[in-house]
N, C-alpha and C. Protein backbone atom coordinates (compact mmCIF):
# COMPACT_ATOMS: atom_id res chain seq x y z
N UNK A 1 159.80 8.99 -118.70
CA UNK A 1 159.26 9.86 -117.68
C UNK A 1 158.02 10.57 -118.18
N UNK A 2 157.81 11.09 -119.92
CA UNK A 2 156.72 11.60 -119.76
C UNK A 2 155.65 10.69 -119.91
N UNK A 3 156.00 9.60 -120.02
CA UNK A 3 154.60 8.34 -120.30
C UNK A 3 154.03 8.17 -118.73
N UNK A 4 155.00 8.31 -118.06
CA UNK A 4 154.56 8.79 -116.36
C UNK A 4 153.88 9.86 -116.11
N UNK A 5 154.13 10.56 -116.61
CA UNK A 5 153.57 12.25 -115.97
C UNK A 5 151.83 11.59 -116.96
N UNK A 6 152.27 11.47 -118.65
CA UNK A 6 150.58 11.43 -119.33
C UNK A 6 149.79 10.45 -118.57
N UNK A 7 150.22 9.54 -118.21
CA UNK A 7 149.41 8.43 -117.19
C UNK A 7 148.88 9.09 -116.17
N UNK A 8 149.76 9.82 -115.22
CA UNK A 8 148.76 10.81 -114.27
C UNK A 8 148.34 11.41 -114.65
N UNK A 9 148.62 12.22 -115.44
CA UNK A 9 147.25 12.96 -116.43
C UNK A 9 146.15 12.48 -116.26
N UNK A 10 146.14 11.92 -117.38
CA UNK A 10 145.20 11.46 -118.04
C UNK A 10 144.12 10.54 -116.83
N UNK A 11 145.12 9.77 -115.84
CA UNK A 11 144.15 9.31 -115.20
C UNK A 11 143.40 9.95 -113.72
N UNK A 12 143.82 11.06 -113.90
CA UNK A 12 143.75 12.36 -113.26
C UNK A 12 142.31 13.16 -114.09
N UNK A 13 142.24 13.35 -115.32
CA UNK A 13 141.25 13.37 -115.86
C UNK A 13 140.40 12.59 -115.95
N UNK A 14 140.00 11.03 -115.75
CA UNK A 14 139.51 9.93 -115.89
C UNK A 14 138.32 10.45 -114.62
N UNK A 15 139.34 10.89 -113.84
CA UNK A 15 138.71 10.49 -112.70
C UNK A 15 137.45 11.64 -112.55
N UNK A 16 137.97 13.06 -113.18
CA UNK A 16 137.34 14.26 -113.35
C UNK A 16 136.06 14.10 -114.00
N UNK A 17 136.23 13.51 -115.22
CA UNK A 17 135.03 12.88 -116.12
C UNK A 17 133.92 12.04 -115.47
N UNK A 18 134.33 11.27 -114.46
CA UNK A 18 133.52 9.78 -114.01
C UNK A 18 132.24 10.93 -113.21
N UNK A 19 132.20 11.83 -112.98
CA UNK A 19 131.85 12.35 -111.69
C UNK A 19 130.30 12.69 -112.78
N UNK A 20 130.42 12.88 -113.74
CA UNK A 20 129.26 13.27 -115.01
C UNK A 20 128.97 11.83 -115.37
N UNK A 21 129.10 10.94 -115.01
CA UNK A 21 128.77 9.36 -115.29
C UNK A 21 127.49 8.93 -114.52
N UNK A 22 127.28 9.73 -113.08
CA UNK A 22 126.35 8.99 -112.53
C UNK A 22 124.53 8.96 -112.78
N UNK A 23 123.78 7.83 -112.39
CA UNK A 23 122.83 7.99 -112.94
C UNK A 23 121.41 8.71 -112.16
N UNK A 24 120.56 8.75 -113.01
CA UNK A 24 119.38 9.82 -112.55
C UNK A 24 119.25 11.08 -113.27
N UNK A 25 117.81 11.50 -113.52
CA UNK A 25 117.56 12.52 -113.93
C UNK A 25 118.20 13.97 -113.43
N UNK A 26 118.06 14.76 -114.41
CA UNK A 26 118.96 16.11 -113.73
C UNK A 26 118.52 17.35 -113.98
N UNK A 27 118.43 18.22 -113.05
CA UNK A 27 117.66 19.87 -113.53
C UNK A 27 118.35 20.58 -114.47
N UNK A 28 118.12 21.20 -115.34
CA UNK A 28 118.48 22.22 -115.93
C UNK A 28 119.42 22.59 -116.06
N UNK A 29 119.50 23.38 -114.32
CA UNK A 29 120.73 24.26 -113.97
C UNK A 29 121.90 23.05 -113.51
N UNK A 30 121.75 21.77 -113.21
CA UNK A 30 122.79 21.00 -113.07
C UNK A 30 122.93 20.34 -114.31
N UNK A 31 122.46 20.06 -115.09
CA UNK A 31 122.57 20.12 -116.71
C UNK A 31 123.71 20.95 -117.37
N UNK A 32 123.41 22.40 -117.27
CA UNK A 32 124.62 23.34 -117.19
C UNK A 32 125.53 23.04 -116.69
N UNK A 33 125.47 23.30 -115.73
CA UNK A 33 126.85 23.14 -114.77
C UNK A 33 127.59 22.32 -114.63
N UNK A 34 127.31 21.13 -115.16
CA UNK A 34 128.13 19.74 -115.45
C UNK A 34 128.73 20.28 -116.99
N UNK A 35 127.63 20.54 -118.11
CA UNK A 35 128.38 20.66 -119.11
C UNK A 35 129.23 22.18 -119.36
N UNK A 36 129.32 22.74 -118.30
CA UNK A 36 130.49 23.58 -117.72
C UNK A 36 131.62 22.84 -117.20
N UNK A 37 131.43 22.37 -116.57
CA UNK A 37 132.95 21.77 -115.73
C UNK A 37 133.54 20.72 -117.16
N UNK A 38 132.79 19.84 -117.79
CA UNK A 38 132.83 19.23 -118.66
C UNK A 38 133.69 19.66 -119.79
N UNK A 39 133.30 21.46 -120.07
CA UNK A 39 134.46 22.04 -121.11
C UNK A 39 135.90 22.48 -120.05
N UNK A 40 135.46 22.97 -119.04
CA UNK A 40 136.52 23.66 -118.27
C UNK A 40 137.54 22.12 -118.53
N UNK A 41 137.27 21.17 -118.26
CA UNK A 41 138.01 20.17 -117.87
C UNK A 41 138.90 19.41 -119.00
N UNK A 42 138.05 19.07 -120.04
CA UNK A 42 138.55 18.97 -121.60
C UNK A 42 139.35 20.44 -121.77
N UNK A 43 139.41 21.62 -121.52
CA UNK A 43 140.43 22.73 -121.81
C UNK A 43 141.46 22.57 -120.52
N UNK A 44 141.74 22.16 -119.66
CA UNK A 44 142.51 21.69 -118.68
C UNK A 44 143.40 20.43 -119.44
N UNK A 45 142.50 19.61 -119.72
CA UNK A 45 143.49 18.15 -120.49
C UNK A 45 143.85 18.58 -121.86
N UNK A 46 143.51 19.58 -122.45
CA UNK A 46 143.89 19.68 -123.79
C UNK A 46 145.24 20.62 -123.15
N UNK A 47 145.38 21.20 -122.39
CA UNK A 47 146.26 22.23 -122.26
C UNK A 47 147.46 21.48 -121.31
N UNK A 48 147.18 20.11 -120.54
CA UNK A 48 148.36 19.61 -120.49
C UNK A 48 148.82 18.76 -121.58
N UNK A 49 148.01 18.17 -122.56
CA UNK A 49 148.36 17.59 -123.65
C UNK A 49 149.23 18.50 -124.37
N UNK A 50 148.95 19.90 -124.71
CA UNK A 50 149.93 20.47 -125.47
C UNK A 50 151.71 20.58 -124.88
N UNK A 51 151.75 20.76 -123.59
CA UNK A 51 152.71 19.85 -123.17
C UNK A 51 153.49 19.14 -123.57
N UNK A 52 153.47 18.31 -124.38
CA UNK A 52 153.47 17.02 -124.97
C UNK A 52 154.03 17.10 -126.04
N UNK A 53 154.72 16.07 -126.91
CA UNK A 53 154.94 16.37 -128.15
C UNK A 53 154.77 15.31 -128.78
N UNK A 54 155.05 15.01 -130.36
CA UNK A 54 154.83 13.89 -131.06
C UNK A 54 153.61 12.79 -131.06
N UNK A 55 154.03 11.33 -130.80
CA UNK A 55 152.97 10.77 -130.59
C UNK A 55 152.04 10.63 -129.11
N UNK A 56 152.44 10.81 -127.89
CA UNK A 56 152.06 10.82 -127.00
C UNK A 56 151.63 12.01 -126.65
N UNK A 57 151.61 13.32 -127.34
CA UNK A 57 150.60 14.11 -127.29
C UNK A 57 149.40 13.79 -127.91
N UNK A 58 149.68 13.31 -129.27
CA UNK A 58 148.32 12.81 -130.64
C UNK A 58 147.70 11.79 -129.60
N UNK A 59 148.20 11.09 -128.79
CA UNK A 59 147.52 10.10 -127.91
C UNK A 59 146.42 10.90 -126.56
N UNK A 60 147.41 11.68 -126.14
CA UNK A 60 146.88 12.50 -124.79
C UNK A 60 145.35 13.13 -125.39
N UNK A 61 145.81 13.52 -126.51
CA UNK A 61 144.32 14.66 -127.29
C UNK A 61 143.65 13.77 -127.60
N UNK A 62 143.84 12.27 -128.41
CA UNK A 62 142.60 12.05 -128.23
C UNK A 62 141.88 11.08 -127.13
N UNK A 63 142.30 10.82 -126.44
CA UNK A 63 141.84 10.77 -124.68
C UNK A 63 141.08 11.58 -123.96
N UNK A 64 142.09 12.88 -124.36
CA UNK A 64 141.05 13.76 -123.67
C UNK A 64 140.00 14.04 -124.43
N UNK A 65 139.57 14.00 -125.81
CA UNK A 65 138.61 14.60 -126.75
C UNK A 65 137.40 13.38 -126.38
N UNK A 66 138.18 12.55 -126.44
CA UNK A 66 136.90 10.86 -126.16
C UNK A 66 136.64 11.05 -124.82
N UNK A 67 137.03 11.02 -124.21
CA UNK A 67 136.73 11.33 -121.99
C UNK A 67 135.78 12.44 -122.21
N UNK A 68 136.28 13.78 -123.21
CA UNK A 68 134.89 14.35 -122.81
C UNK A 68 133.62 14.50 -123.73
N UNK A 69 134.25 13.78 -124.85
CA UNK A 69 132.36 12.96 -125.63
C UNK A 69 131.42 12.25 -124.60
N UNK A 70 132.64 10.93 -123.43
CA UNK A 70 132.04 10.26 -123.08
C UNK A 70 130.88 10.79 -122.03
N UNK A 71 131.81 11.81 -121.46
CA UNK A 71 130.79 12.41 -120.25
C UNK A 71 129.98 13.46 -120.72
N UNK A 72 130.07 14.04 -122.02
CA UNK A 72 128.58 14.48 -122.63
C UNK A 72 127.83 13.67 -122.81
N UNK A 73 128.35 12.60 -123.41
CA UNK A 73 126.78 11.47 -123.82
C UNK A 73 125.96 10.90 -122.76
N UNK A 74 126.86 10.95 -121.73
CA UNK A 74 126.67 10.39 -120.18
C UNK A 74 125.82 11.52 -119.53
N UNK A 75 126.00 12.52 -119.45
CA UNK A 75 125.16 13.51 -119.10
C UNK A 75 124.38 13.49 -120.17
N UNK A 76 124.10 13.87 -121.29
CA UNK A 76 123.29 13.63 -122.11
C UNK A 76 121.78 12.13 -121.74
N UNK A 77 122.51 11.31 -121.76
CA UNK A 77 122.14 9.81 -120.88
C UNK A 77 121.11 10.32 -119.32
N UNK A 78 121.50 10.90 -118.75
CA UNK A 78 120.91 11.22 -117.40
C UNK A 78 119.73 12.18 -117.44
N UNK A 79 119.97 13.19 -118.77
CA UNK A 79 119.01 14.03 -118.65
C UNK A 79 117.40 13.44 -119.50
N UNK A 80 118.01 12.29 -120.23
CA UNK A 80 116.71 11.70 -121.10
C UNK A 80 117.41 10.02 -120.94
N UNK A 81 117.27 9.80 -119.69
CA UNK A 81 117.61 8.53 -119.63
C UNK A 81 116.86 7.07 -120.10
N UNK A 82 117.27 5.77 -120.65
CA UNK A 82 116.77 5.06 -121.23
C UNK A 82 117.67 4.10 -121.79
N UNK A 83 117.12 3.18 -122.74
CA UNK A 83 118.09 2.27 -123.28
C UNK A 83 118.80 2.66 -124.58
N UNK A 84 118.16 3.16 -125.33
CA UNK A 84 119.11 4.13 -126.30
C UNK A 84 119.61 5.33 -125.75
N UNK A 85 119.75 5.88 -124.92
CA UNK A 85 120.61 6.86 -124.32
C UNK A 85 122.00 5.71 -123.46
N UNK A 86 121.55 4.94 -123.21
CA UNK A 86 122.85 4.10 -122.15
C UNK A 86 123.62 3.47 -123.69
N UNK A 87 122.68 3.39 -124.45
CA UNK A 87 123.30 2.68 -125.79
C UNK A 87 124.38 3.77 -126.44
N UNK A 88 124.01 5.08 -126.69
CA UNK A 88 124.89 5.61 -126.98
C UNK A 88 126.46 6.40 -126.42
N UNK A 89 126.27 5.89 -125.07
CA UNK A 89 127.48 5.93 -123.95
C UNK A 89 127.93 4.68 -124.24
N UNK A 90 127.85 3.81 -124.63
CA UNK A 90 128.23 2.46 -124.84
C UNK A 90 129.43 2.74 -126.53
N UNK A 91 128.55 3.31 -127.18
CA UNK A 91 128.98 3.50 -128.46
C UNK A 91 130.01 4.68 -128.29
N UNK A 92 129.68 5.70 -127.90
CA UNK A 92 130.95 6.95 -127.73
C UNK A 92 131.92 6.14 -127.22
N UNK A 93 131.76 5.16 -125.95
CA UNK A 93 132.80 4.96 -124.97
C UNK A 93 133.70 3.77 -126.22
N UNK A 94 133.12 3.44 -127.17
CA UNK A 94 133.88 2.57 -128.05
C UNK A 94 134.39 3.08 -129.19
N UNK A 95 133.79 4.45 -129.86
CA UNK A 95 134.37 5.28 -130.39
C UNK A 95 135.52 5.73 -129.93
N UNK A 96 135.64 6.27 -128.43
CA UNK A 96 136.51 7.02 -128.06
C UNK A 96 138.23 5.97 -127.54
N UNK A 97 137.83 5.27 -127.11
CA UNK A 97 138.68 4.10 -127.54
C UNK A 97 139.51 3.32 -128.42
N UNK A 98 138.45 3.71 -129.95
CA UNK A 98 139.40 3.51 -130.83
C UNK A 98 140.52 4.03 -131.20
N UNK A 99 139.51 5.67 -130.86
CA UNK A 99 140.76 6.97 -131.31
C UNK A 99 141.69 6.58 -131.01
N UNK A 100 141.82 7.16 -129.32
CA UNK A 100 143.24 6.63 -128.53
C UNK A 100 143.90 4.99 -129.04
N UNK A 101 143.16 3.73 -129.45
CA UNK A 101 144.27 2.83 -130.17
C UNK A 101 144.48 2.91 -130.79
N UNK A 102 143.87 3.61 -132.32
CA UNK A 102 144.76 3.96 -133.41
C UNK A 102 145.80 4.96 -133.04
N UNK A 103 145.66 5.81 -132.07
CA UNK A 103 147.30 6.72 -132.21
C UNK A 103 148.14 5.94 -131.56
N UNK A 104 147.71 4.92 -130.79
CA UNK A 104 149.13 3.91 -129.59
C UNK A 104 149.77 3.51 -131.17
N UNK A 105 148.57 2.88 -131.82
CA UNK A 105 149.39 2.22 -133.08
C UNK A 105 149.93 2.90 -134.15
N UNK A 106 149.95 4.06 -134.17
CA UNK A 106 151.15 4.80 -135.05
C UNK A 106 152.07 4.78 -134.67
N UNK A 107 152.38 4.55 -133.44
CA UNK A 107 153.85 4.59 -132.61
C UNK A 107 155.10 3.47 -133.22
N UNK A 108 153.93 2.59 -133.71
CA UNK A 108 154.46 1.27 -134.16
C UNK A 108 154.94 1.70 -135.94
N UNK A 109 155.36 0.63 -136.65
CA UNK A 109 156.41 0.25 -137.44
C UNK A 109 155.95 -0.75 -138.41
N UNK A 110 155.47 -1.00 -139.71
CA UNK A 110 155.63 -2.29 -140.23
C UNK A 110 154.08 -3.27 -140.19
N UNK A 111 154.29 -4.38 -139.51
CA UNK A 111 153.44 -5.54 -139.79
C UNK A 111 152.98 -4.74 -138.62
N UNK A 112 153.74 -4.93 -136.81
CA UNK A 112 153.48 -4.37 -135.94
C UNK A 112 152.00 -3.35 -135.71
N UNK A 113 152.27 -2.39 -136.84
CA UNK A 113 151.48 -1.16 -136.54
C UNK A 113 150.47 -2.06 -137.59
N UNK A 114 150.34 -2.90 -138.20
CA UNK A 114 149.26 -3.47 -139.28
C UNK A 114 148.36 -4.42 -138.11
N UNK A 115 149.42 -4.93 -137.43
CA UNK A 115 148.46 -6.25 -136.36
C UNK A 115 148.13 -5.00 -135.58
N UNK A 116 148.01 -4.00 -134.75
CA UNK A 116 148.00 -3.16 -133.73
C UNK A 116 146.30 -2.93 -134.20
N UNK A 117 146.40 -2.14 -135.57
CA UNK A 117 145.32 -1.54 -135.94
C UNK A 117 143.88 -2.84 -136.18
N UNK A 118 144.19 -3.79 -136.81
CA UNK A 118 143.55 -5.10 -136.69
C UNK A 118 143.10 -5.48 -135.41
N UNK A 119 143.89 -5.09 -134.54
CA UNK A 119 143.27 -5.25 -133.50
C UNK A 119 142.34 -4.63 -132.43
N UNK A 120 142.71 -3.09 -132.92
CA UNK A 120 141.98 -2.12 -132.39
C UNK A 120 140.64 -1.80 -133.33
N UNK A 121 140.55 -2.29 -134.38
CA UNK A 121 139.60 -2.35 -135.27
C UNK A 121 139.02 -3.33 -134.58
N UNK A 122 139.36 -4.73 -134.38
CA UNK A 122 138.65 -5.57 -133.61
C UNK A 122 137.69 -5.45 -132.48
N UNK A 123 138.46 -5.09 -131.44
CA UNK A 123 138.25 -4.31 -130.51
C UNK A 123 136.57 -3.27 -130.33
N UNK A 124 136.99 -2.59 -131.48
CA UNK A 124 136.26 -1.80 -131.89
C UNK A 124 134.59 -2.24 -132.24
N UNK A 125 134.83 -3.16 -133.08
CA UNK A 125 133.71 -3.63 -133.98
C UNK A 125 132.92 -4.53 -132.58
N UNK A 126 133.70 -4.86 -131.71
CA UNK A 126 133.38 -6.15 -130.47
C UNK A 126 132.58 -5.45 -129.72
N UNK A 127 133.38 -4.05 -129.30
CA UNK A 127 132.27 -3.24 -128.09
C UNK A 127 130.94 -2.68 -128.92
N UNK A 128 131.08 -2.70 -130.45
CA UNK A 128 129.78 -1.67 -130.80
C UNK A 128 128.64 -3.13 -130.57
N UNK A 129 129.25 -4.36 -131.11
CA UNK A 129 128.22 -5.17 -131.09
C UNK A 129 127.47 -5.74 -129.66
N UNK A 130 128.59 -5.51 -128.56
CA UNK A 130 128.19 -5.85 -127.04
C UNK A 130 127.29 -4.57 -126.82
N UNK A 131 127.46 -3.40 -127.54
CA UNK A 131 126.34 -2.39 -127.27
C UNK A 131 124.77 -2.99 -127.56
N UNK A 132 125.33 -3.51 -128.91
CA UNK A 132 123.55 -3.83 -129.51
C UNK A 132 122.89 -4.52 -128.93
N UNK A 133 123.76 -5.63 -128.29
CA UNK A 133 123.09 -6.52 -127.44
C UNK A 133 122.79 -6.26 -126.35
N UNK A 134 123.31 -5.64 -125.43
CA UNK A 134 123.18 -4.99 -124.42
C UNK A 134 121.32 -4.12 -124.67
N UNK A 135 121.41 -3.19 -126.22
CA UNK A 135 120.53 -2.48 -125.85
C UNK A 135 118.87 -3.49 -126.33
N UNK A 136 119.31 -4.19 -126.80
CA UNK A 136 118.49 -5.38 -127.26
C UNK A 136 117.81 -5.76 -125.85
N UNK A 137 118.92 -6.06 -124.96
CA UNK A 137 118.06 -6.71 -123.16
C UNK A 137 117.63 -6.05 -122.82
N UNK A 138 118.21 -4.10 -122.99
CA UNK A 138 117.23 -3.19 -122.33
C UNK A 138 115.87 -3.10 -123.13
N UNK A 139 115.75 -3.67 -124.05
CA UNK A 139 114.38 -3.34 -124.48
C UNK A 139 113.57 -4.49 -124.64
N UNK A 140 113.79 -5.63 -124.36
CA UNK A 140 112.98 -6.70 -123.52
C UNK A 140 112.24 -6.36 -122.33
């Protein structure tokens, strides 16, 4: 039941975050005000994460800590937009990803938690390089 409740959470926050994703330049004062709602919202998910206990809290926190790197870099991205700014939303969003699979894979046991991390290392190393390339076409 609580892997139910963190799923709405969390994808309850997902959805909070996306809203600092979109693109175009931005004033100042909406500059602010995004990276206002941005903390309000990361202290909202950190405070149902505490909630939580053991590993599926260590999971919830870092979800919520990566969700709201992603939508700083993303706002960050909008206010000096470009191909190394989309590059480094590319890279947070694969940073923040890892976090959250290395804590799924503490959950695990043995070889289990050895293939888990191998794989989220994988994972890992795959999206930074689809970044480079990615930012490689933007600068063609």
């Amino acid at each position: 039941m609580k892997t139910l409740n963190t799923a709405a959470i969390l994808c309850s926050f997902a959805i909070a975050f996306s809203a600092s994703a979109s693109s175009g330049a931005i004033s100042n004062e909406k500059y602010k005000s995004e990276k206002d709602r941005i903390s309000a919202d990361y202290k909202t998910g950190k405070e149902m994460c505490d909630k939580l206990a053991g590993n599926p809290r260590d999971i919830c926190l870092a979800d919520v800590k990566g969700r709201k790197n992603i939508a700083e870099t993303a706002l960050d991205a909008q206010r000096n937009p470009g191909p190394k700014a989309n590059y480094e939303v590319l890279i947070t969003k694969a940073e923040a990803d890892y976090s959250v699979a290395k804590e799924q894979c503490n959950a695990r046991e043995g070889d289990a938690k050895d293939q888990c991390q191998k794989a989220a290392r994988q994972a890992f190393d795959s999206a930074k390089a689809d970044a480079k390339v990615e930012l490689s076409h933007e600068n063609d």
